[in-house]
N, C-alpha and C. Protein backbone atom coordinates (compact mmCIF):
# COMPACT_ATOMS: atom_id res chain seq x y z
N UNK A 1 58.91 14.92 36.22
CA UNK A 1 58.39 16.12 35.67
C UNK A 1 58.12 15.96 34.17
N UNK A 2 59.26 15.35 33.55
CA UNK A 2 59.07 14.61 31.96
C UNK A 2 57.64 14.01 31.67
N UNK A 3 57.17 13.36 32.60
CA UNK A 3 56.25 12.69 32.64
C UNK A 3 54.73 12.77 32.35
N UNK A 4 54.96 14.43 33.40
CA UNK A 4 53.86 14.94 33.67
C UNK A 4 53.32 15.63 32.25
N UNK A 5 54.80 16.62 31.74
CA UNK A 5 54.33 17.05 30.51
C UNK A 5 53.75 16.03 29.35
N UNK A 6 54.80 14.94 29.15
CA UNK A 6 53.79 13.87 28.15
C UNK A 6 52.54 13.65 28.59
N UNK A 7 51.98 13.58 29.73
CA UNK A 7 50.92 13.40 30.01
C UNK A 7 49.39 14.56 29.14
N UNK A 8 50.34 15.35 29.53
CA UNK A 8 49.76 17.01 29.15
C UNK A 8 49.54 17.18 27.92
N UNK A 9 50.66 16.79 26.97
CA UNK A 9 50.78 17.39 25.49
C UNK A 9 49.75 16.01 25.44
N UNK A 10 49.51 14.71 25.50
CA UNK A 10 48.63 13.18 25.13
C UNK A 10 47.27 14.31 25.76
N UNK A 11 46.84 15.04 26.79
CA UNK A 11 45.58 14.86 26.75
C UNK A 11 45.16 16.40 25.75
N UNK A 12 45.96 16.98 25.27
CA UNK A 12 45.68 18.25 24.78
C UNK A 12 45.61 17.54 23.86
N UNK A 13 46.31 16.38 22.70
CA UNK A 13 46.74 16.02 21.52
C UNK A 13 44.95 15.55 21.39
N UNK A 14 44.84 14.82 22.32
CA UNK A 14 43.46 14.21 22.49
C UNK A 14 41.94 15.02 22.64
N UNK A 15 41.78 15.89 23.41
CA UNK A 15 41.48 16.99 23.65
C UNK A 15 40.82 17.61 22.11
N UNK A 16 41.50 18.03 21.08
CA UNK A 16 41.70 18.21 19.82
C UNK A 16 40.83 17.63 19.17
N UNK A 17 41.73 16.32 18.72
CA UNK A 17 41.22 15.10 18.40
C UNK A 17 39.28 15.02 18.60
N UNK A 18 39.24 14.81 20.04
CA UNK A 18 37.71 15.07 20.29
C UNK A 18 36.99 16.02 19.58
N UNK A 19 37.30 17.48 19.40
CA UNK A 19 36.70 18.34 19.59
C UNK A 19 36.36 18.79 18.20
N UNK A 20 37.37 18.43 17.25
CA UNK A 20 37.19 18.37 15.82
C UNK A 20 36.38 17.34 15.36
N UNK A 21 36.25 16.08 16.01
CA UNK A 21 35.02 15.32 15.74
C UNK A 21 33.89 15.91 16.08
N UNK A 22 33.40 16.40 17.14
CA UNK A 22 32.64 17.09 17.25
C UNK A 22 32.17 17.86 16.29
N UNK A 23 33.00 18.74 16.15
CA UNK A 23 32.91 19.49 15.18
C UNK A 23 32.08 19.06 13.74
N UNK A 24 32.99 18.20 13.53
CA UNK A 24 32.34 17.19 12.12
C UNK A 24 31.02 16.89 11.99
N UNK A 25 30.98 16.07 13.22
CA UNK A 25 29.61 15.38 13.75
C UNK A 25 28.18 16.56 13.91
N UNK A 26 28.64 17.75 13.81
CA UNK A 26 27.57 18.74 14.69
C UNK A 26 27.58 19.23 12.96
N UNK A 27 28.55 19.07 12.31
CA UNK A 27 27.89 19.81 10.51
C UNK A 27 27.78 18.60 9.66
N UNK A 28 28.08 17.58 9.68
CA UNK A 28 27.06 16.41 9.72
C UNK A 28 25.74 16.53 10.09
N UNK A 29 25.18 16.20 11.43
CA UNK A 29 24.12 16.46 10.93
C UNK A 29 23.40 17.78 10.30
N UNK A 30 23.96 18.77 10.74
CA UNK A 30 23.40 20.45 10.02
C UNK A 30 23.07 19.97 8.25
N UNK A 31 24.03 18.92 7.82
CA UNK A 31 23.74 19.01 6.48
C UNK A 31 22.42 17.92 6.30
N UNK A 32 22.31 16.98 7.14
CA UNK A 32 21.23 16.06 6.89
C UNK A 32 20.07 16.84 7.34
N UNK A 33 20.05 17.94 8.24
CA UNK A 33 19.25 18.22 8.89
C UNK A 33 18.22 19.08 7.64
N UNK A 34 19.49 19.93 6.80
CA UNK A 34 18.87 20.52 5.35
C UNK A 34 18.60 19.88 4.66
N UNK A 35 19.11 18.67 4.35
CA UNK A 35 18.52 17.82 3.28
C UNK A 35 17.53 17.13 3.55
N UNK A 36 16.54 17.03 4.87
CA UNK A 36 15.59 16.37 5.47
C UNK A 36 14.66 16.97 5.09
N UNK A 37 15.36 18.43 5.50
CA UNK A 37 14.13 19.26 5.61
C UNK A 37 13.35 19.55 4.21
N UNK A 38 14.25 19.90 2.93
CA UNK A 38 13.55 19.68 1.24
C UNK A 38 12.56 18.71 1.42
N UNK A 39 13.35 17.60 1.55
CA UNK A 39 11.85 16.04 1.09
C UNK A 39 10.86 16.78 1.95
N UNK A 40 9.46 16.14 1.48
CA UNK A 40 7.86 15.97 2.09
C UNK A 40 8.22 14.71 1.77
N UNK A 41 7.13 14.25 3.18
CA UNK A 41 6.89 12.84 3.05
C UNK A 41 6.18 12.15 1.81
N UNK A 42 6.50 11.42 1.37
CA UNK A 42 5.24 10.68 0.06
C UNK A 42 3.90 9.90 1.19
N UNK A 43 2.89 10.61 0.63
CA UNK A 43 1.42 10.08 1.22
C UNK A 43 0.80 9.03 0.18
N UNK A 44 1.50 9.22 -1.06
CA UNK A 44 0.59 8.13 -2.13
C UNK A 44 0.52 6.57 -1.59
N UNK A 45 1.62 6.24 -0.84
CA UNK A 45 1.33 4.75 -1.31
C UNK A 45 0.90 4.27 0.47
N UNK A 46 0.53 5.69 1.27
CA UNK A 46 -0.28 5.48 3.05
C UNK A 46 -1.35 5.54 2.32
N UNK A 47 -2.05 6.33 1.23
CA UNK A 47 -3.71 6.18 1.15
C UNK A 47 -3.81 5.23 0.63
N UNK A 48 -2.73 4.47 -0.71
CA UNK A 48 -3.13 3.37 -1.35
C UNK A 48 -3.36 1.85 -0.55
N UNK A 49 -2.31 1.76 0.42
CA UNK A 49 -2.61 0.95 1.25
C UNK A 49 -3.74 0.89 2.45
N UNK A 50 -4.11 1.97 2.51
CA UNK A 50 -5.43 2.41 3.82
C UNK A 50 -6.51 2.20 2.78
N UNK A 51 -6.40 2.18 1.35
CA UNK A 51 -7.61 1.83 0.64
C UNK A 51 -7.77 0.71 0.47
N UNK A 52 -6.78 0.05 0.23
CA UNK A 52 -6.53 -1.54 0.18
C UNK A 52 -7.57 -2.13 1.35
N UNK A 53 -6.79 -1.62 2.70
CA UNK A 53 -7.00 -2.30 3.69
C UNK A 53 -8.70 -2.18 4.01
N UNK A 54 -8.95 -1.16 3.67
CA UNK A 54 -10.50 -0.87 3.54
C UNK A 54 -11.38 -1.28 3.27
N UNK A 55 -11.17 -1.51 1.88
CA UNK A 55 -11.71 -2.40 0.79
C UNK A 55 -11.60 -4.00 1.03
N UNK A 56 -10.96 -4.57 1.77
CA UNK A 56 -10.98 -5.70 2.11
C UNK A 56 -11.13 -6.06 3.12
N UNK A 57 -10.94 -5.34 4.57
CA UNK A 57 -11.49 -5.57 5.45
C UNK A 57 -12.80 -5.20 6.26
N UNK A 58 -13.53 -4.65 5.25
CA UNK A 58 -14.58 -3.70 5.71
C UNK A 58 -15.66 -5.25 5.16
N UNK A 59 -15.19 -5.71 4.22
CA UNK A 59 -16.43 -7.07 3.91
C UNK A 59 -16.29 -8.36 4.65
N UNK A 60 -14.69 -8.49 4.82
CA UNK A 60 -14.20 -9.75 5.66
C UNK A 60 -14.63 -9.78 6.93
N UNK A 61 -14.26 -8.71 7.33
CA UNK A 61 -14.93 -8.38 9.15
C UNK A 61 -16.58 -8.32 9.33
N UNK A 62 -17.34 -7.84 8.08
CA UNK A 62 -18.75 -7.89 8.23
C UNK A 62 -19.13 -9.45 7.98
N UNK A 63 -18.21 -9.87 7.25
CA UNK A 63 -18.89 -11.52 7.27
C UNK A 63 -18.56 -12.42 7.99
N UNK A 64 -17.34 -12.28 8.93
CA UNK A 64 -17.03 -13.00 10.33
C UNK A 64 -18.21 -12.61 11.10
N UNK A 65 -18.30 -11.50 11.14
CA UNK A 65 -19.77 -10.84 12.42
C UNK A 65 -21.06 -11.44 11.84
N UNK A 66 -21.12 -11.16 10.71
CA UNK A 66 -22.48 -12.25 10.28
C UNK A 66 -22.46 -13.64 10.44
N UNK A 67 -21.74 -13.87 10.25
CA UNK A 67 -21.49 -15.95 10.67
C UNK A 67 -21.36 -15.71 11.36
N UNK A 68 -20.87 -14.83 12.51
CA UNK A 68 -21.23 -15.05 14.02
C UNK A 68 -22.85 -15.36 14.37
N UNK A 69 -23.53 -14.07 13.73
CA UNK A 69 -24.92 -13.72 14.11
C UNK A 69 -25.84 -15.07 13.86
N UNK A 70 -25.10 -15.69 12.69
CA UNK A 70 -26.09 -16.68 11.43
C UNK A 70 -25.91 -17.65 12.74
N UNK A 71 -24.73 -18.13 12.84
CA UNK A 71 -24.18 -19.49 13.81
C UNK A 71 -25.27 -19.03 14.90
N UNK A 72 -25.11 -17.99 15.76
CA UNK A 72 -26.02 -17.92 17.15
C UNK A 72 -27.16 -17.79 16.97
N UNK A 73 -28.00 -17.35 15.74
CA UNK A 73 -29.74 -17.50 15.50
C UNK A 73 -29.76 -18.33 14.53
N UNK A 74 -29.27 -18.84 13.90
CA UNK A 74 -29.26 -20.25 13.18
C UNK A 74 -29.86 -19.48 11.49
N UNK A 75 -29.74 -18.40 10.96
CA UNK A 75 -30.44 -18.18 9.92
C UNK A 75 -29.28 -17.74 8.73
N UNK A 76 -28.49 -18.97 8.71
CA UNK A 76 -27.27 -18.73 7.63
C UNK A 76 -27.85 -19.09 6.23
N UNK A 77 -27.73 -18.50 5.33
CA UNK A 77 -26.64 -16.96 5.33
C UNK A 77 -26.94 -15.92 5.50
N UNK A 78 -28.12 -15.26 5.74
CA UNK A 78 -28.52 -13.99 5.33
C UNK A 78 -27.88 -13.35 6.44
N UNK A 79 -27.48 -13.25 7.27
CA UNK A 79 -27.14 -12.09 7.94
C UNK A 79 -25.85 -11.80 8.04
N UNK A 80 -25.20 -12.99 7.03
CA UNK A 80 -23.14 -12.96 6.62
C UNK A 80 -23.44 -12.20 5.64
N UNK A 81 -24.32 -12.12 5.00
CA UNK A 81 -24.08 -11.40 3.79
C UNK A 81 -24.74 -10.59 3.59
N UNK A 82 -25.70 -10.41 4.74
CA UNK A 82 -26.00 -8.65 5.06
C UNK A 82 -25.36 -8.02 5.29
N UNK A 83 -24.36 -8.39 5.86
CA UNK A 83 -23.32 -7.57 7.02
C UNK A 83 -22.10 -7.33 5.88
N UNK A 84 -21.56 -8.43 5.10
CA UNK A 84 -20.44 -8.29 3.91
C UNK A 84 -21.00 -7.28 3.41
N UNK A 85 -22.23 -7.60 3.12
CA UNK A 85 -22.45 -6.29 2.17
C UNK A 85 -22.38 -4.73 2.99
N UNK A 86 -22.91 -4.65 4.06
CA UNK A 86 -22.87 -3.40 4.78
C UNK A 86 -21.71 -2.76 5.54
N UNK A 87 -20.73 -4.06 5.42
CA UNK A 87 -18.97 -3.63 5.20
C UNK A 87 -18.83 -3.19 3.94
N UNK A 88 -19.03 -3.78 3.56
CA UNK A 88 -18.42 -3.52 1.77
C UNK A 88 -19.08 -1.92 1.59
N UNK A 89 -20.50 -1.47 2.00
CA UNK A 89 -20.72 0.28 1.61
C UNK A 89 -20.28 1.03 2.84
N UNK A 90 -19.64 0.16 3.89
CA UNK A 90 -19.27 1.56 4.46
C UNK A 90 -17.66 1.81 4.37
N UNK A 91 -17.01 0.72 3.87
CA UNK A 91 -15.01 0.52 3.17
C UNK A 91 -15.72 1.45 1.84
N UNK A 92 -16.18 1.50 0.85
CA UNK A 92 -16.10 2.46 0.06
C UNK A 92 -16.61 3.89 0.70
N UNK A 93 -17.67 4.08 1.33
CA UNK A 93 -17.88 5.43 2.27
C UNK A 93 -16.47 5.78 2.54
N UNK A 94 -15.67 5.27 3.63
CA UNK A 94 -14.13 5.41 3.92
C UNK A 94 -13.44 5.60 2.96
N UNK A 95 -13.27 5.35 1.92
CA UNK A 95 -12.40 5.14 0.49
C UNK A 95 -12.68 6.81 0.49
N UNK A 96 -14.20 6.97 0.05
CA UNK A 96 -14.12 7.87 -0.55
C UNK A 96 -14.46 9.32 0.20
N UNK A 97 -14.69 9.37 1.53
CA UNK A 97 -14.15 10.82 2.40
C UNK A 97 -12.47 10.49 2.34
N UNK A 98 -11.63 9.76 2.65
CA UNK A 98 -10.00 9.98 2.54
C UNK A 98 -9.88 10.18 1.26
N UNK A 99 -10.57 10.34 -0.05
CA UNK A 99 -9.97 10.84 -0.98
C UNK A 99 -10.27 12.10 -1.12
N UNK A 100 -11.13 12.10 -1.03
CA UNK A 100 -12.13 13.65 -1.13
C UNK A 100 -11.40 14.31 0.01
N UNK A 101 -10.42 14.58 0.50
CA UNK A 101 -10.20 15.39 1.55
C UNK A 101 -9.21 16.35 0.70
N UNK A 102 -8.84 17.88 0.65
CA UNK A 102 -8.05 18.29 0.11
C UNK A 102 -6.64 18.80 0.90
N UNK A 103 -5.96 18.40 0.29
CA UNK A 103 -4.36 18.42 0.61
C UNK A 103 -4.17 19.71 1.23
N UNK A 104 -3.23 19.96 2.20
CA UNK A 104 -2.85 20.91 3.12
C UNK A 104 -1.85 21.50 2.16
């Protein structure tokens, strides 16, 4: 019968134990959950890099496709560097509608 009660008072002791972690754990996050919520995300350095990427791959990719074109009709260079170039105005086109857009 001794037994049973140690058994009893160990799972109540435990029981506790749990439930106050819980506890902790559930205003834990409540407090990260407020302090999440203040910050906004930073967008400066997603457009700076989407401009980057723009700006450099908008000429690189037009001049792989033109040395494609040049290699298969044989009229290199002009059509690598038609195409660089017609990457290159449409990465600034892109540049400049994502800047020109106004903030929410």
């Amino acid at each position: 019968m001794a037994e049973k009660d140690n058994e009893r008072d160990s799972f109540l002791a435990e029981d506790a134990r749990l439930q106050s972690l819980d506890e902790r754990l559930q205003a834990a996050q409540r407090a990260e959950e407020a302090r999440s919520a203040k910050r906004k995300p930073r967008e400066g350095p997603n457009y700076a890099h989407r401009a980057v990427s723009e700006l450099i791959g908008g000429p690189v990719g037009g001049a792989v496709v033109g040395w494609f074109f040049d290699w298969l009709l044989g009229t290199y260079p002009w059509l690598m560097l038609s195409m660089m170039l017609l990457g290159f105005v449409v990465a600034v086109r892109n540049v400049y509608l994502m800047t020109s857009k106004r903030p929410d």
